[in-house]
Protein backbone atom coordinates (compact mmCIF):
# COMPACT_ATOMS: atom_id res chain seq x y z
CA UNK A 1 10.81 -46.56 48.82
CA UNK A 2 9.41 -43.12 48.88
CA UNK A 3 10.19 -40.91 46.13
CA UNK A 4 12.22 -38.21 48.10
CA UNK A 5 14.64 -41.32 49.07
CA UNK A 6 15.00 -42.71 45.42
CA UNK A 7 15.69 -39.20 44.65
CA UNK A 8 18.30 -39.15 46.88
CA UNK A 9 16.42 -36.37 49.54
CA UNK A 10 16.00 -37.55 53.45
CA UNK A 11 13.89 -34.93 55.22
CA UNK A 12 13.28 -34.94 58.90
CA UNK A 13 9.47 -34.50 59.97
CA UNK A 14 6.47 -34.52 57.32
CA UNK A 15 7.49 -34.02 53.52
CA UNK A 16 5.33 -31.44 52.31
CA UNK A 17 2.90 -32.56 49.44
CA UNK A 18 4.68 -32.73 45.91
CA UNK A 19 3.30 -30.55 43.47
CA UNK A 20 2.11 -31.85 39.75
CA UNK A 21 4.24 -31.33 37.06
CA UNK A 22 1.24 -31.07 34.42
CA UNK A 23 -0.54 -28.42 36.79
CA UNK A 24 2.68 -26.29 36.88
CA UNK A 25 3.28 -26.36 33.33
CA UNK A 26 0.01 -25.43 32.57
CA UNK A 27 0.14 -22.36 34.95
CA UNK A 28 3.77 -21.75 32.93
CA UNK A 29 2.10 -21.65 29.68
CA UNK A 30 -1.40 -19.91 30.50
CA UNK A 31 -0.16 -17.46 33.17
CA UNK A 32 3.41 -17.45 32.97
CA UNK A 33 3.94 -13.89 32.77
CA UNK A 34 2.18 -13.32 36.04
CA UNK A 35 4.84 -15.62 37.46
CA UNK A 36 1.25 -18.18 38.76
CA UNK A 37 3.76 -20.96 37.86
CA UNK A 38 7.17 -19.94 40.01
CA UNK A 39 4.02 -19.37 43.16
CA UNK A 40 2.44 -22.62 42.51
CA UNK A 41 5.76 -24.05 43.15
CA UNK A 42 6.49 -22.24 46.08
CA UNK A 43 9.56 -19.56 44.52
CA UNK A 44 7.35 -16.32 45.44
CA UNK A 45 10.81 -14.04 45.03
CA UNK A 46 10.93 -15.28 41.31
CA UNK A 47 7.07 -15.12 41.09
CA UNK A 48 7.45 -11.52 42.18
CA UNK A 49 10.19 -10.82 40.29
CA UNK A 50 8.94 -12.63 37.15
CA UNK A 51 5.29 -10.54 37.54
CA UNK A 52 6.70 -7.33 37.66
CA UNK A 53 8.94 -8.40 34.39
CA UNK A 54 6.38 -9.57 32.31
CA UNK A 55 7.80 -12.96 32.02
CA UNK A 56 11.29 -11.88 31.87
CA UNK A 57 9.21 -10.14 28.39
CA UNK A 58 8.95 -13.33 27.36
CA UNK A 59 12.27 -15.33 27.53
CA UNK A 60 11.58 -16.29 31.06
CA UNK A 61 8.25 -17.61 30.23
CA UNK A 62 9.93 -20.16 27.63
CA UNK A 63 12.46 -20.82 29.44
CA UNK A 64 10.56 -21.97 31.99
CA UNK A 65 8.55 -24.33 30.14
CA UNK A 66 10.98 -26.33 29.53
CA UNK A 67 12.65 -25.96 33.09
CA UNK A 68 9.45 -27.52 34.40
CA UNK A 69 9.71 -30.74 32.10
CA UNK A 70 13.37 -31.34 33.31
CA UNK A 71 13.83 -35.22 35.08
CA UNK A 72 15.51 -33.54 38.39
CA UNK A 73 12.67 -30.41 38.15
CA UNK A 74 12.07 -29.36 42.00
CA UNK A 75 10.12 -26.89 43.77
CA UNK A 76 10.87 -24.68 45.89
CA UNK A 77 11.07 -27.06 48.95
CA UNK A 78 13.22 -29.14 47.02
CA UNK A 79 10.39 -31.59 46.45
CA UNK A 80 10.29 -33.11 43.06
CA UNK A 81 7.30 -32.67 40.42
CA UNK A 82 4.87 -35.64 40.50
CA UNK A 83 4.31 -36.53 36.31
CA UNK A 84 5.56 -39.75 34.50
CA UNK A 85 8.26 -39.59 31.87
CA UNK A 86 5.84 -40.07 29.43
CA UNK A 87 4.22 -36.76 30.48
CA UNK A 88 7.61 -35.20 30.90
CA UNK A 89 8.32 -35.54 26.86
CA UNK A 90 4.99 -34.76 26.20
CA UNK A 91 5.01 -30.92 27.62
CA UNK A 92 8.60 -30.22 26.63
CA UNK A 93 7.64 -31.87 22.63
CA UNK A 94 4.72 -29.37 23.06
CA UNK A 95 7.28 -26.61 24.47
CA UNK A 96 9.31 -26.90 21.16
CA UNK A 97 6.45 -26.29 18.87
CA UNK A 98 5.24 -23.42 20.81
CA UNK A 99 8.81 -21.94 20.25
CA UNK A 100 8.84 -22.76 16.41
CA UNK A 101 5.56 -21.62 15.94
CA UNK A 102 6.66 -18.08 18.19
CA UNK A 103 9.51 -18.10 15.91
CA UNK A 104 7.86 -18.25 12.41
CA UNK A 105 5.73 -15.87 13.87
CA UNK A 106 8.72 -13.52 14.48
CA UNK A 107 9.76 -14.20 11.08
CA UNK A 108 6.68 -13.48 9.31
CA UNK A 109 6.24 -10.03 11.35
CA UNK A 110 9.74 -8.51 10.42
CA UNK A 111 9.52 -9.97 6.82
CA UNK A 112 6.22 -8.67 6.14
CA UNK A 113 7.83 -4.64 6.17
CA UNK A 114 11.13 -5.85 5.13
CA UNK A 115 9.54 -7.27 2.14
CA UNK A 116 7.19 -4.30 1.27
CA UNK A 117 10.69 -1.74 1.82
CA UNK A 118 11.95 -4.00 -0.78
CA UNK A 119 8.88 -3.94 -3.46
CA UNK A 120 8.72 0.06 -2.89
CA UNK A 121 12.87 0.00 -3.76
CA UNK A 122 12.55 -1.91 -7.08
CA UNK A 123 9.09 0.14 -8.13
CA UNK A 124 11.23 3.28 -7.50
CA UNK A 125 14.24 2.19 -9.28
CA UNK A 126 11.91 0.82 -12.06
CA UNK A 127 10.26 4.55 -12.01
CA UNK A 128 13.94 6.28 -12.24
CA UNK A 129 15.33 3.93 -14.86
CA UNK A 130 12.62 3.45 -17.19
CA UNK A 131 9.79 6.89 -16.35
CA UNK A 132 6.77 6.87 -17.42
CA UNK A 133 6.21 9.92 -20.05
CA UNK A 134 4.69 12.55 -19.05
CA UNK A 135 0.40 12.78 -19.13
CA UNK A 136 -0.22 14.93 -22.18
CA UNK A 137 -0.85 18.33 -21.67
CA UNK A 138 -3.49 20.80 -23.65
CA UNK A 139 -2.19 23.31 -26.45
CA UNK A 140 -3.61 25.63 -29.38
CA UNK A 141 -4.05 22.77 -32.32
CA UNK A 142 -4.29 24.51 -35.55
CA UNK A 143 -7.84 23.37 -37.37
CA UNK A 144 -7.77 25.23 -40.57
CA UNK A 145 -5.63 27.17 -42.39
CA UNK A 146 -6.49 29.36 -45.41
CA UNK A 147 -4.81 31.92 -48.21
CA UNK A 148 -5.56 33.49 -51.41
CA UNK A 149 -2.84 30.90 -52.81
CA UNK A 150 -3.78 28.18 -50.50
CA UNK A 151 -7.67 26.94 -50.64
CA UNK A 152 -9.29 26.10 -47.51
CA UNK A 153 -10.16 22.84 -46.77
CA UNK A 154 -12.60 21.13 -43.89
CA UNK A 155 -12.25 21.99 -40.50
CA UNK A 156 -12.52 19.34 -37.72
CA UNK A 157 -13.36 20.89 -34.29
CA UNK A 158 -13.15 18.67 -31.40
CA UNK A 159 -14.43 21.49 -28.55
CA UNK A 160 -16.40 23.70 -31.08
CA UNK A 161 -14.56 26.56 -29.93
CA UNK A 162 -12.31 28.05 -32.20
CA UNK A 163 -9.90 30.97 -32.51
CA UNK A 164 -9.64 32.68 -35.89
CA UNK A 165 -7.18 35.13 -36.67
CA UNK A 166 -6.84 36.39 -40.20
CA UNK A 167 -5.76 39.49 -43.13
CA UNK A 168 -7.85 40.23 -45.55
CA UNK A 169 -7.35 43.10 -48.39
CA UNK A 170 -10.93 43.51 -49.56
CA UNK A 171 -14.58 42.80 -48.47
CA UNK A 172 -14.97 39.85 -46.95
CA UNK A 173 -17.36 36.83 -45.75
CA UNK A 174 -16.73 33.56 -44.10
CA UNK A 175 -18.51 30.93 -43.64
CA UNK A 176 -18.70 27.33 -41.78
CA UNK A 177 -20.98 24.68 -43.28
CA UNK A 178 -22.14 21.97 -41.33
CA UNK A 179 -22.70 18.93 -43.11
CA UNK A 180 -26.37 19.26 -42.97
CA UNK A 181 -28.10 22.73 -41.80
CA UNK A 182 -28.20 26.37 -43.20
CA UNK A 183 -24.17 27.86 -43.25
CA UNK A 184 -23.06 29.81 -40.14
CA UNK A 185 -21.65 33.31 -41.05
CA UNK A 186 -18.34 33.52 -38.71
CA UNK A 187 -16.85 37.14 -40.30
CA UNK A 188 -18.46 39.69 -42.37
CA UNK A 189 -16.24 42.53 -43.50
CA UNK A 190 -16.62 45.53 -45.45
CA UNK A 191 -13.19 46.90 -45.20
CA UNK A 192 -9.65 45.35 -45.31
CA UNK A 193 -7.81 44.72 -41.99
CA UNK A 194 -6.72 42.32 -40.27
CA UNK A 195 -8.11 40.73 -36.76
CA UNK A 196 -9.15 37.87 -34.46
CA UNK A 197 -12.81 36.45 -33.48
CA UNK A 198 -13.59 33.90 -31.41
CA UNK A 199 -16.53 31.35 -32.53
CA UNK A 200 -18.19 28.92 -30.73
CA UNK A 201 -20.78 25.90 -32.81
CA UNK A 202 -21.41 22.17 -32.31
CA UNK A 203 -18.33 20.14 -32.38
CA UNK A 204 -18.12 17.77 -35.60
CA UNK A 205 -16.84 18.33 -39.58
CA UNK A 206 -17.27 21.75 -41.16
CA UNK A 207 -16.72 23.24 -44.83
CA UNK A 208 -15.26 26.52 -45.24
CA UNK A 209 -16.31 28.96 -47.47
CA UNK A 210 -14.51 32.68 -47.68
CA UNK A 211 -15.97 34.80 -50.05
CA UNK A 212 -13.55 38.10 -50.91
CA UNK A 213 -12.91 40.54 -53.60
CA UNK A 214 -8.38 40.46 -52.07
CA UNK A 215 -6.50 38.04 -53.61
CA UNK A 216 -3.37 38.74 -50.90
CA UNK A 217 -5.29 37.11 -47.63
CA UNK A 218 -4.46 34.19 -45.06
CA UNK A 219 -6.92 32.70 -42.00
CA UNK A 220 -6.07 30.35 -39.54
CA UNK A 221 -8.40 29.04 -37.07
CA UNK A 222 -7.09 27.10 -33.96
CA UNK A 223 -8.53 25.64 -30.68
CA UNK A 224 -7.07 24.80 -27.41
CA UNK A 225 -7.01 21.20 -26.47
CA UNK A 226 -5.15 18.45 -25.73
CA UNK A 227 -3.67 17.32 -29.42
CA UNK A 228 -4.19 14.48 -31.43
């Protein structure tokens, strides 16, 4: 018995030819959103329409691949899709995973920002509740600090630029000296008044020596850096 009869179809004339249910689901999958499939089965309103959509943008497409592995699946002429049963399971199992894997897809895409809007929330939150202190900043570090009842002692100089300002009541000299090398002269004074100098040496460990006739007198020296 012919197939159109089993199916319960009686045509008059010639039956035109059936068309292959694997061929049309492979036009459905490759080139479903030009609508090839909904042509090759001769529907070429809903191959039109399914072109200028895109595939219904996308949820025709699927849809269709599985519309295609249905037991009753027709073409246009009403003429059922040659394929075994076998085959028939085969493209719609195949139709499933190309949904889940679609889906996780889909998933992975809209996690991916969802996840890295949720990292930048907890980092900020983090930042408010607990904030980091602030980077240090640099200020005027006293280095040395000298007075007639106070003796001087060592001066460490990190930048080797230093600040002095002092009052003396007599003659005075001052000197910084190095740990090896001749003494440096920083202030020579023949008459009592107070001021500021600014020196510049080496960086490293100095002694210093003030030589003056006042016994009322203070020096501090100072640089500017970060302290510490």
């Amino acid at each position: 018995m012919p197939v159109a009869e089993q199916r319960g179809l009686f045509f008059d004339g010639d039956l035109p030819p059936q068309r292959s249910l694997r061929t049309a689901w492979v036009l459905a999958f490759f080139l479903g959103f030009t609508g090839a499939d909904r042509f090759y089965l001769r529907r070429p309103v809903t191959g039109i329409l399914k072109t200028l959509t895109l595939g219904g943008a996308g949820i025709w497409w699927l849809i269709d691949l599985f519309r295609i592995t249905k037991e009753y699946a027709a073409d246009g002429a009403s003429m059922p899709l040659s394929g075994t049963d076998s085959l028939r399971r085969g493209l719609r199992l195949a139709s499933a995973v190309l949904v889940v894997a679609l889906a996780g897809i889909a998933i992975y895409a809209l996690a991916t920002p969802v996840t890295g809007t949720v990292t930048a929330t907890v980092t900020a939150l983090n930042a408010l509740l607990n904030p980091a202190p602030p980077p240090p900043v640099k200020e005027w570090v006293t280095v040395a600090e000298a007075s007639g009842a106070k003796p001087p002692k060592p001066v460490v100089t990190v930048t080797g630029r230093l600040h002095m300002e002092y009052t003396f009541t007599g003659p005075t000299v001052v000197y910084l000296q190095p740990p090896k090398g001749p003494a440096i002269t920083v202030l020579s004074q023949v008459r009592a008044r107070p001021g500021a100098i600014n020196v510049t040496l080496p960086p490293g460990t100095y002694k210093l020596i003030i030589s003056t006739t006042g016994t009322s007198w203070k020096l501090k020296a100072e640089e500017f850096r970060l302290p510490g």
